[in-house]
C-alpha atoms as a PDB file:
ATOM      1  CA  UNK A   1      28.331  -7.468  -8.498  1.00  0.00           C
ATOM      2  CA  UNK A   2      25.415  -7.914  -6.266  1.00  0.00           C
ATOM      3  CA  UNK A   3      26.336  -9.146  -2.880  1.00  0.00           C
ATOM      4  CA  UNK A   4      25.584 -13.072  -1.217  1.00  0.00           C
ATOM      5  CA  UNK A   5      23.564 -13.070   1.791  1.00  0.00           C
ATOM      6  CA  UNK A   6      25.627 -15.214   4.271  1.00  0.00           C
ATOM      7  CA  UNK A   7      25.403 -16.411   7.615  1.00  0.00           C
ATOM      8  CA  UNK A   8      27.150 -14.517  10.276  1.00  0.00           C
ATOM      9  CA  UNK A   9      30.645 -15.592  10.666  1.00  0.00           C
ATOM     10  CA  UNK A  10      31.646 -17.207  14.017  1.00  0.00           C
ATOM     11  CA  UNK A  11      33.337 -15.595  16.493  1.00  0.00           C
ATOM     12  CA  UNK A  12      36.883 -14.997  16.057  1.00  0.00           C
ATOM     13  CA  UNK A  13      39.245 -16.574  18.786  1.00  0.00           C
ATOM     14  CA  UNK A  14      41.171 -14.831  21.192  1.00  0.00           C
ATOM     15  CA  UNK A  15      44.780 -14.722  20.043  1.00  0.00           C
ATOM     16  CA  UNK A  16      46.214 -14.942  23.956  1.00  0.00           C
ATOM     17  CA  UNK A  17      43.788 -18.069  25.099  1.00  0.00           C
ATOM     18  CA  UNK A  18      46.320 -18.584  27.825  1.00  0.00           C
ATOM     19  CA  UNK A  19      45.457 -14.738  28.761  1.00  0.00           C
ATOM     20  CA  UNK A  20      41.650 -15.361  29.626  1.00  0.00           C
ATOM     21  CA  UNK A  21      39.492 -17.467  31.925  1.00  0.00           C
ATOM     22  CA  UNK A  22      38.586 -21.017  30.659  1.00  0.00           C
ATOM     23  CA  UNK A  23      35.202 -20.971  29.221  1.00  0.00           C
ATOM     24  CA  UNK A  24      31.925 -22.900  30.004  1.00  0.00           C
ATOM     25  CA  UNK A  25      30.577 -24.914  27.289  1.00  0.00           C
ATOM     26  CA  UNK A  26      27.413 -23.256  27.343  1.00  0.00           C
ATOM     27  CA  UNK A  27      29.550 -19.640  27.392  1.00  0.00           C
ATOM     28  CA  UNK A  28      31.480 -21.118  24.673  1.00  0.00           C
ATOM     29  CA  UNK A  29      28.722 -22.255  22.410  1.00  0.00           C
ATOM     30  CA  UNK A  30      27.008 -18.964  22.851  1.00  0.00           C
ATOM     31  CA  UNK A  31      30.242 -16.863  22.182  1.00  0.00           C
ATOM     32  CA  UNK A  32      30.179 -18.738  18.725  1.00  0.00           C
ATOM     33  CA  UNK A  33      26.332 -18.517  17.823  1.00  0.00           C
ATOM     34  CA  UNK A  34      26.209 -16.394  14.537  1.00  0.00           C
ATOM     35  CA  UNK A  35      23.930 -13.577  15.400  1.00  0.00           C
ATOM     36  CA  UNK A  36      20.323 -13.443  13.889  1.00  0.00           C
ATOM     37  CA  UNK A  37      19.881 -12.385  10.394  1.00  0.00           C
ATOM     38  CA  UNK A  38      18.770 -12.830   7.243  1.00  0.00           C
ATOM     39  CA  UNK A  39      19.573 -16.118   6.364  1.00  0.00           C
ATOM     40  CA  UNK A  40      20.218 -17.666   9.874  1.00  0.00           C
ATOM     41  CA  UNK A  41      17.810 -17.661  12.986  1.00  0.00           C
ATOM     42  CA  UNK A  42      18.869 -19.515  15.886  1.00  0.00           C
ATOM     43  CA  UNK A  43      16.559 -22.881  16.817  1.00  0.00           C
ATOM     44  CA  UNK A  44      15.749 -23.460  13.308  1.00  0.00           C
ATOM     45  CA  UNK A  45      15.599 -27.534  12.980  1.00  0.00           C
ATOM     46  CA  UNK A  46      16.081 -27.457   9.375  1.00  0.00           C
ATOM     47  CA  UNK A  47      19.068 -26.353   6.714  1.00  0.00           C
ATOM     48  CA  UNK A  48      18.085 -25.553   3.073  1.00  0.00           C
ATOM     49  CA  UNK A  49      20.204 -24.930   0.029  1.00  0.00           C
ATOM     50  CA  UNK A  50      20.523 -20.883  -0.768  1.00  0.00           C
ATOM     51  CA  UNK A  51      18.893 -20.054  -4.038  1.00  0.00           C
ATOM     52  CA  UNK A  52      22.431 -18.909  -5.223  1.00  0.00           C
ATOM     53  CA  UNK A  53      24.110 -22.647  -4.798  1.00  0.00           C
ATOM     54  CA  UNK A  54      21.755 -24.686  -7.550  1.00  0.00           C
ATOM     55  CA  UNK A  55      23.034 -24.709 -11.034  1.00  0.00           C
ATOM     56  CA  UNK A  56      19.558 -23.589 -12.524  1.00  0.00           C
ATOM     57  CA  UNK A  57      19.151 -20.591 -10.443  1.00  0.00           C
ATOM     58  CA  UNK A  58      17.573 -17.897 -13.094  1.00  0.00           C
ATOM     59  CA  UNK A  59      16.611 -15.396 -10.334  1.00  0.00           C
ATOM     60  CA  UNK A  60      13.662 -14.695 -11.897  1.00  0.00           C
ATOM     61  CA  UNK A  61      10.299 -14.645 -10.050  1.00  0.00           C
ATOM     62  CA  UNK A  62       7.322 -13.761 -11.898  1.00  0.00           C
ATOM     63  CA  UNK A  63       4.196 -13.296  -9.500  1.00  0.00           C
ATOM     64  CA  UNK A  64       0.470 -11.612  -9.431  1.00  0.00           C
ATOM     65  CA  UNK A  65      -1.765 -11.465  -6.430  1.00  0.00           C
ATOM     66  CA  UNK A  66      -5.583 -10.781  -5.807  1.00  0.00           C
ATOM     67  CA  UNK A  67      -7.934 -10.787  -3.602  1.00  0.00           C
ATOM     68  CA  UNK A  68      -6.093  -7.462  -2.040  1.00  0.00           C
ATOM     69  CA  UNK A  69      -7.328  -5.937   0.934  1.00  0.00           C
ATOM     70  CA  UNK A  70      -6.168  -2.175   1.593  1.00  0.00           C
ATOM     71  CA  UNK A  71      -5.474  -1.132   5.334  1.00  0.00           C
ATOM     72  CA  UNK A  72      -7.467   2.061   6.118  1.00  0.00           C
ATOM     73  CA  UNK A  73      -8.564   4.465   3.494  1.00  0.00           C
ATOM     74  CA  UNK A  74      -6.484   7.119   1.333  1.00  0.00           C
ATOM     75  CA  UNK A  75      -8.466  10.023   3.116  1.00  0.00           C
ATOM     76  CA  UNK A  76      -7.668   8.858   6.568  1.00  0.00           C
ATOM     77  CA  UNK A  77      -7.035  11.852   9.483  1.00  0.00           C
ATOM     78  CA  UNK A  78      -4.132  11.787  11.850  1.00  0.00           C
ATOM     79  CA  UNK A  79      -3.275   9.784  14.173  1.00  0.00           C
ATOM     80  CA  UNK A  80      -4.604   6.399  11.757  1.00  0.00           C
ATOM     81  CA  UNK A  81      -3.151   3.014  12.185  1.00  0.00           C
ATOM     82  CA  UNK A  82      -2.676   1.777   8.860  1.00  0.00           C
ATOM     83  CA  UNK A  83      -1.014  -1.699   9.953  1.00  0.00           C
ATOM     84  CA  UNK A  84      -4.345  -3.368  10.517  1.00  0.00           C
ATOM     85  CA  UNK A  85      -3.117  -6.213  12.719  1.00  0.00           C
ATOM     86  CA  UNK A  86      -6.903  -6.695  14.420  1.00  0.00           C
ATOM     87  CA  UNK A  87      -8.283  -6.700  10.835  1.00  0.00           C
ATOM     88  CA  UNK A  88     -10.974  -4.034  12.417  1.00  0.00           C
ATOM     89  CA  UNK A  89     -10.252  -1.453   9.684  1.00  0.00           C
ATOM     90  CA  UNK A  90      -9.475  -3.722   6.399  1.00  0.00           C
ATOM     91  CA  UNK A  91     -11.838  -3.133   2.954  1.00  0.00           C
ATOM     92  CA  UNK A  92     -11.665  -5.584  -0.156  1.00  0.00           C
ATOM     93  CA  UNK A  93     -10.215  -4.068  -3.112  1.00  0.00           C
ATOM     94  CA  UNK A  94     -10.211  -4.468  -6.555  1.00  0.00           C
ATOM     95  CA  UNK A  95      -7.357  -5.542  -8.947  1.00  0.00           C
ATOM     96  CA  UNK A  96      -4.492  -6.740  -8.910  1.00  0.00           C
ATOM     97  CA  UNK A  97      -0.613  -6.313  -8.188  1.00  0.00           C
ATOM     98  CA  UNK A  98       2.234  -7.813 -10.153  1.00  0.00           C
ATOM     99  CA  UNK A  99       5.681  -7.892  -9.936  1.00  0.00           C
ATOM    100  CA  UNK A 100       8.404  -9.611 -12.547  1.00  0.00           C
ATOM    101  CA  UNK A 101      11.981  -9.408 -10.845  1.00  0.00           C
ATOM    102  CA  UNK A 102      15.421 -10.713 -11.754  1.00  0.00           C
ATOM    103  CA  UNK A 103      16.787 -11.031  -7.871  1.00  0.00           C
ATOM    104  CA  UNK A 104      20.175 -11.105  -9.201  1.00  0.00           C
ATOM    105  CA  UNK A 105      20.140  -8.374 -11.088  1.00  0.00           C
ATOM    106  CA  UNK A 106      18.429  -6.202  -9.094  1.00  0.00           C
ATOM    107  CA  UNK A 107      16.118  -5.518 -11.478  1.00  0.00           C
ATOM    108  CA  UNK A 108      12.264  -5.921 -12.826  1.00  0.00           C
ATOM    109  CA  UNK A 109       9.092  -4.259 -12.145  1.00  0.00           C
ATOM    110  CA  UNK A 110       6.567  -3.604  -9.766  1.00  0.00           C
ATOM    111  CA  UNK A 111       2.895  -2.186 -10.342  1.00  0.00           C
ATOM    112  CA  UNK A 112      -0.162  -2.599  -8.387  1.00  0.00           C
ATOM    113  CA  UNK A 113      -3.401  -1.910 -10.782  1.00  0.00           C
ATOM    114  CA  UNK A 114      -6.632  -1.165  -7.853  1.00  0.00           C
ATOM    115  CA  UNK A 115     -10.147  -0.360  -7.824  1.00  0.00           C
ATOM    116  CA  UNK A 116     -10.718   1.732  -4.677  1.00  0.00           C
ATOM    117  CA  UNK A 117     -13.869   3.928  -3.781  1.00  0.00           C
ATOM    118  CA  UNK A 118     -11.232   6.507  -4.140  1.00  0.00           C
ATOM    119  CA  UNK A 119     -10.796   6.216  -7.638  1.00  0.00           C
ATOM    120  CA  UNK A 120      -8.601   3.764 -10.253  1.00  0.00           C
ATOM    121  CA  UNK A 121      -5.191   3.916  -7.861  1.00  0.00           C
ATOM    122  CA  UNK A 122      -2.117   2.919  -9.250  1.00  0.00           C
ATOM    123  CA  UNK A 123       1.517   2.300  -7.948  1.00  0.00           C
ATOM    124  CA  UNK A 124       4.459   1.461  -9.620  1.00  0.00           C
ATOM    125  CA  UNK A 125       7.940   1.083  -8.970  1.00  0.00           C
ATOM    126  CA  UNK A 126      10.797   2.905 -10.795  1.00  0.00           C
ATOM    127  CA  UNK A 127      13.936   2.068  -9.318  1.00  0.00           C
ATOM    128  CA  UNK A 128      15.358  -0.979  -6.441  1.00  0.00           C
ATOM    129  CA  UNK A 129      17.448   0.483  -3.568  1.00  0.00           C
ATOM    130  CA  UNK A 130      19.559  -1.354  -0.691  1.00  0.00           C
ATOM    131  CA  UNK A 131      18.009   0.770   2.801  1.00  0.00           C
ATOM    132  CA  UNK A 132      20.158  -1.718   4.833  1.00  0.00           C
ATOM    133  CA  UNK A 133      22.845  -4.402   3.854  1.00  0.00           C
ATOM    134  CA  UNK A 134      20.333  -7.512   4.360  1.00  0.00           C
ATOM    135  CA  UNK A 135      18.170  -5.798   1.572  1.00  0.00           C
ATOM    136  CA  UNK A 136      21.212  -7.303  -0.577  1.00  0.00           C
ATOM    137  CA  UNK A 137      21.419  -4.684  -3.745  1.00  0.00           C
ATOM    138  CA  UNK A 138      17.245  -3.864  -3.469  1.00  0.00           C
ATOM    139  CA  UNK A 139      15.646  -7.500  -4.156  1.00  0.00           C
ATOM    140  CA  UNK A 140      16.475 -10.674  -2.283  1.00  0.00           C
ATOM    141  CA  UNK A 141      15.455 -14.456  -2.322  1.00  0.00           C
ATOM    142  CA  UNK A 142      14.807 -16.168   1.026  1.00  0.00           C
ATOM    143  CA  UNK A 143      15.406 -14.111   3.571  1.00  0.00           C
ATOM    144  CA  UNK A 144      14.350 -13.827   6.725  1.00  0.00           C
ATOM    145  CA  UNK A 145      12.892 -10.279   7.538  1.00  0.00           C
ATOM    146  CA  UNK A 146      10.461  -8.705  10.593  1.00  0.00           C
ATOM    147  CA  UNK A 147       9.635  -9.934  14.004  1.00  0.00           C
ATOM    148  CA  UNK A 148      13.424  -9.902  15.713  1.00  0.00           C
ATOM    149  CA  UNK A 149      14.767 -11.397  12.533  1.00  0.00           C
ATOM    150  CA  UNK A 150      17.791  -8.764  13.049  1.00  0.00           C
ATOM    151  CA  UNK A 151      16.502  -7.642   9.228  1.00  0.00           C
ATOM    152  CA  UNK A 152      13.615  -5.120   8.841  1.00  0.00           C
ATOM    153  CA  UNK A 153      11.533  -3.581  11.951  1.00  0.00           C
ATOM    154  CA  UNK A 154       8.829  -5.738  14.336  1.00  0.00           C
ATOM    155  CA  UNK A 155       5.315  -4.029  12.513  1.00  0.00           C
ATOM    156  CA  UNK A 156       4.917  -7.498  10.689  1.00  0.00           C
ATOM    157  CA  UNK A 157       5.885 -11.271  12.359  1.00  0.00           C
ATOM    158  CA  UNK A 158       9.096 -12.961  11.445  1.00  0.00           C
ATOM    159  CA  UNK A 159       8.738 -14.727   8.210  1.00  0.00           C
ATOM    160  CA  UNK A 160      10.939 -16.546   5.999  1.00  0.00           C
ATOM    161  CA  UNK A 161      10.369 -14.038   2.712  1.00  0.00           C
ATOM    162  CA  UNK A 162      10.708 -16.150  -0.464  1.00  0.00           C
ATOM    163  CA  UNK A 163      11.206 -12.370  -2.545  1.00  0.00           C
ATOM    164  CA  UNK A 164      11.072  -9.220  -1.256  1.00  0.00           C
ATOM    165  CA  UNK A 165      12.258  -5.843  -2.880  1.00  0.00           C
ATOM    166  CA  UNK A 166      12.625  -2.552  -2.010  1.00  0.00           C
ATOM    167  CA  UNK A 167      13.342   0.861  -3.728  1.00  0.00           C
ATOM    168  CA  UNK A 168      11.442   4.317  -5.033  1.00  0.00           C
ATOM    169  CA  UNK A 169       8.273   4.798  -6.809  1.00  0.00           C
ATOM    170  CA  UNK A 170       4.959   6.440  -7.220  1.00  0.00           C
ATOM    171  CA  UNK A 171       1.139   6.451  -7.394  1.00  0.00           C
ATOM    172  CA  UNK A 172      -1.460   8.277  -9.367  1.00  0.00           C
ATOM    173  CA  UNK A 173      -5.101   8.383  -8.331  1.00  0.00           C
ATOM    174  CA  UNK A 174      -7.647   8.374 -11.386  1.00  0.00           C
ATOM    175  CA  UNK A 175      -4.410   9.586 -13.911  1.00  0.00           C
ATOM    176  CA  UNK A 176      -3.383  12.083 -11.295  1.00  0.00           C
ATOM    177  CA  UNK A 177      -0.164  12.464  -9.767  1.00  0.00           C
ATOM    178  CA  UNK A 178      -0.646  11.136  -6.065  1.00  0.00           C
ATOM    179  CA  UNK A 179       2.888  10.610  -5.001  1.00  0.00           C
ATOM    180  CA  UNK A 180       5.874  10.968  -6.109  1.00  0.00           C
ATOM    181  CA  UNK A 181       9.581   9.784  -5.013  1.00  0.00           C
ATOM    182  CA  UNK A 182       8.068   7.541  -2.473  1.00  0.00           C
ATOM    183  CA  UNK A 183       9.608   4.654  -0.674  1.00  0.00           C
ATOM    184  CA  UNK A 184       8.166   1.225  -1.714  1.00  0.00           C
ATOM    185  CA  UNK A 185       8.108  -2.134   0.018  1.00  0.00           C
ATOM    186  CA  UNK A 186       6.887  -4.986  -1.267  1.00  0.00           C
ATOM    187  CA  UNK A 187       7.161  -9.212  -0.113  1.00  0.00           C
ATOM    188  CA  UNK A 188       5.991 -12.489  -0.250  1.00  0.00           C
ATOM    189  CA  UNK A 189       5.909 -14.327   2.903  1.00  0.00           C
ATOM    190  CA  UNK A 190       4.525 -17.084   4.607  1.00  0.00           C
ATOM    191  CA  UNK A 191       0.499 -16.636   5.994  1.00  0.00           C
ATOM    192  CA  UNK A 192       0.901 -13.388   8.320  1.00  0.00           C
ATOM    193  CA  UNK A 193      -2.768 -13.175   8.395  1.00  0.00           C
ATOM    194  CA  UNK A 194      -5.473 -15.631   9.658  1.00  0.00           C
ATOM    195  CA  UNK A 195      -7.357 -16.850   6.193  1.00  0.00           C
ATOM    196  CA  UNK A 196     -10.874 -15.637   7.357  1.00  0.00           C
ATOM    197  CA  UNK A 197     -10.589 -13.410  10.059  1.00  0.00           C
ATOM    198  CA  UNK A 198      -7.270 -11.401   8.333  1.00  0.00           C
ATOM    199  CA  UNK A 199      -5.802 -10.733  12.182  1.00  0.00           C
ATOM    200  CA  UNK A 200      -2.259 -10.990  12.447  1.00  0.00           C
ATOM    201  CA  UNK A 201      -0.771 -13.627  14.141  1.00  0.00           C
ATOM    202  CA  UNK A 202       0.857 -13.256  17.368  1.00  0.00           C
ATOM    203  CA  UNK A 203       1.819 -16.775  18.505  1.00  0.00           C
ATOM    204  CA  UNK A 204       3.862 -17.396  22.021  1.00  0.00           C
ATOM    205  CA  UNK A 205       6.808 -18.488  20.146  1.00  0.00           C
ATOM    206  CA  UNK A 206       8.719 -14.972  18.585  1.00  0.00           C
ATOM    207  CA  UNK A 207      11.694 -17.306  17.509  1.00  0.00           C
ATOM    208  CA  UNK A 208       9.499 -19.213  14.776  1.00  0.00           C
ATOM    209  CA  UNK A 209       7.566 -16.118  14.031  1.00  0.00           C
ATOM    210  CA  UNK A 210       3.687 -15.875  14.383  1.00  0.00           C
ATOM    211  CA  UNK A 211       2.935 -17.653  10.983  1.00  0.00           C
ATOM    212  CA  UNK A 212       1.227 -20.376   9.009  1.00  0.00           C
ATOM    213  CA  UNK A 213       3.897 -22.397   6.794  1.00  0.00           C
ATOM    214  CA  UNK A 214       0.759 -23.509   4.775  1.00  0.00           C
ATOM    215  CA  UNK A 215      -0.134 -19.793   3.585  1.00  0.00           C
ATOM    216  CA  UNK A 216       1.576 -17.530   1.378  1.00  0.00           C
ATOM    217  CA  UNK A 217       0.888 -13.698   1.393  1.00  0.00           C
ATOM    218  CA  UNK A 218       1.837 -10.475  -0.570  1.00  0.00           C
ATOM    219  CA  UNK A 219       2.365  -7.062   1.125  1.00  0.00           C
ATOM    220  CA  UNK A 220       3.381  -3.900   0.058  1.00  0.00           C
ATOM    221  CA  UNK A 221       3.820  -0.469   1.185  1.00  0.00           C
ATOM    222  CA  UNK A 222       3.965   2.814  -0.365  1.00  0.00           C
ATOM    223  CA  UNK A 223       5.046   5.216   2.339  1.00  0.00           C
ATOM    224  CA  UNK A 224       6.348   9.351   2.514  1.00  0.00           C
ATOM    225  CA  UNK A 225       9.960   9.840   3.426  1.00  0.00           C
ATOM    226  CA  UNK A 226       8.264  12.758   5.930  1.00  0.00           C
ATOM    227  CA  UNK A 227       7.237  11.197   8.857  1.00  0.00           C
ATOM    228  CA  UNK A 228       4.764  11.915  11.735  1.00  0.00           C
ATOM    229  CA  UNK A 229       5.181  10.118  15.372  1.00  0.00           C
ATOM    230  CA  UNK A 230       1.518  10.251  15.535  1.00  0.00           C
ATOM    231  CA  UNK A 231       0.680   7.757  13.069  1.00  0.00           C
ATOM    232  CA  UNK A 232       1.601   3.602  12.860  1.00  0.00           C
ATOM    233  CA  UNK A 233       3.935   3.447  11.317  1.00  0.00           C
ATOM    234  CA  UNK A 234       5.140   6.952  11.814  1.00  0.00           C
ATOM    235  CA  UNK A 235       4.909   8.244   8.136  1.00  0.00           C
ATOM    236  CA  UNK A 236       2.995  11.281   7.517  1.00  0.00           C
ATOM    237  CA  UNK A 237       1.863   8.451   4.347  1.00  0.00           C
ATOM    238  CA  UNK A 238       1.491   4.610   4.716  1.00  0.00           C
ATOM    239  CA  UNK A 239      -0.380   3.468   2.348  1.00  0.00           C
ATOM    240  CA  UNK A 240      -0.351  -0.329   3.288  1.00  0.00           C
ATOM    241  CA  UNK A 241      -1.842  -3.454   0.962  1.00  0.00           C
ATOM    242  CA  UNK A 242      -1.955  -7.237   1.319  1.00  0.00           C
ATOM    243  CA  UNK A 243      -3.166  -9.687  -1.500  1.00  0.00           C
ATOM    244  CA  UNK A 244      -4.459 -13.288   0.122  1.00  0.00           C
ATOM    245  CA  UNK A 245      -4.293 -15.215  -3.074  1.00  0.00           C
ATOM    246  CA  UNK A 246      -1.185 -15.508  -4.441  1.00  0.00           C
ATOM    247  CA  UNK A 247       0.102 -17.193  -8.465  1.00  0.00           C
ATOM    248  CA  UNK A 248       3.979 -17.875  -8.542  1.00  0.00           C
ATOM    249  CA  UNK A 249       4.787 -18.488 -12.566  1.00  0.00           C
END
């Protein structure tokens, strides 16, 4: 059974109070604040239903994105920087990438169909995995992820994520066999990335996250389980991808 994303439970009490010091409030309230995660962030003004608690929840989120940028190039020499946050090193890309998921489940697919000057690129995903629990069986709904989230690492700005998934794949290159048994990232979040410039966000306020409510986004990653500390990220492969157009069905 795939597993709930919940918020943090409060602390639990001391079972001697009369043992320990009286508290102040503000110690108090801080001793029970759930701790950051993926579906609580502290200073949020605004509750909303979990996808899991309405009645019509099918899980299913059928999505395709264009206008796709690609983050470096596939021939790029060590040490590269293939997150792209200044949008210095960015090229417009052909195609198209598609996913059709049942979050439940765990299940779907993944593909990304591009033109590059490379060749006709291809990736695809072949199976969901769980790297860490607030993953949530390989695809989740509404999460919050990057940034200090307390889910995923800080290369991206905290976003609420209304799907992400995450798992193994590969990519072929004109047919060819480019990768194989590669780790695979891919999510739809909230506008990362100014609309004309494509810079990353980094507003003054990390608790928020550095993002534009009014945008939606799509990112993915295909990246080598080998890494190398001389690259960003530290793969020996990062082959990173953002779409700027975005059709929910």
């Amino acid at each position: 059974m795939k597993k709930r994303l919940l918020v943090p439970p409060l602390a639990a009490l001391a079972p001697l109070l009369g043992c320990i010091e009286p508290e102040s409030p503000s110690t108090a309230e801080a001793a029970l604040e759930p701790q950051p995660g993926a579906r609580y962030q502290p200073g949020t003004e605004m509750g909303i239903y979990t996808p899991e608690q309405h009645i019509d929840y099918d899980g299913r989120f059928i999505v395709s994105a264009s206008r796709v940028y690609h983050v470096g190039t596939l021939d790029d020499i060590s040490p590269w920087d293939h997150m792209g946050d200044d949008g210095s090193n960015v090229r417009a890309v052909g195609g198209i990438i598609e996913f059709d998921v049942d979050e439940r489940a765990n299940t779907g697919t993944f593909q990304a169909e591009l033109e590059l000057p490379e060749g006709h690129y291809v990736v695809e995903l072949d199976r969901f995995e769980e790297f860490s629990p607030c993953q949530d069986g390989g695809v989740a709904a509404f999460l919050y992820e990057h940034g200090n989230a307390g889910c995923g690492d800080a290369n991206w700005p905290k976003s609420l994520l209304y799907l992400a998934g995450w798992g193994w794949g590969s990519a072929t290159l004109d047919g060819e066999t480019l990768y194989d048994e590669y780790q695979i990232h891919f999510m739809l979040t909230q506008g990362m990335r100014d609309r004309e410039t494509l810079v990353v966000r980094r507003g003054t306020d990390p608790d928020a996250g550095a993002v534009n409510p009014a945008q939606m986004q799509l990112d993915f990653y295909i990246r080598s389980p080998q890494p190398n500390e001389g690259n960003h990220p530290t793969r020996q492969v990062f082959d990173h991808f953002f779409a700027m157009e975005v059709t929910w069905r």
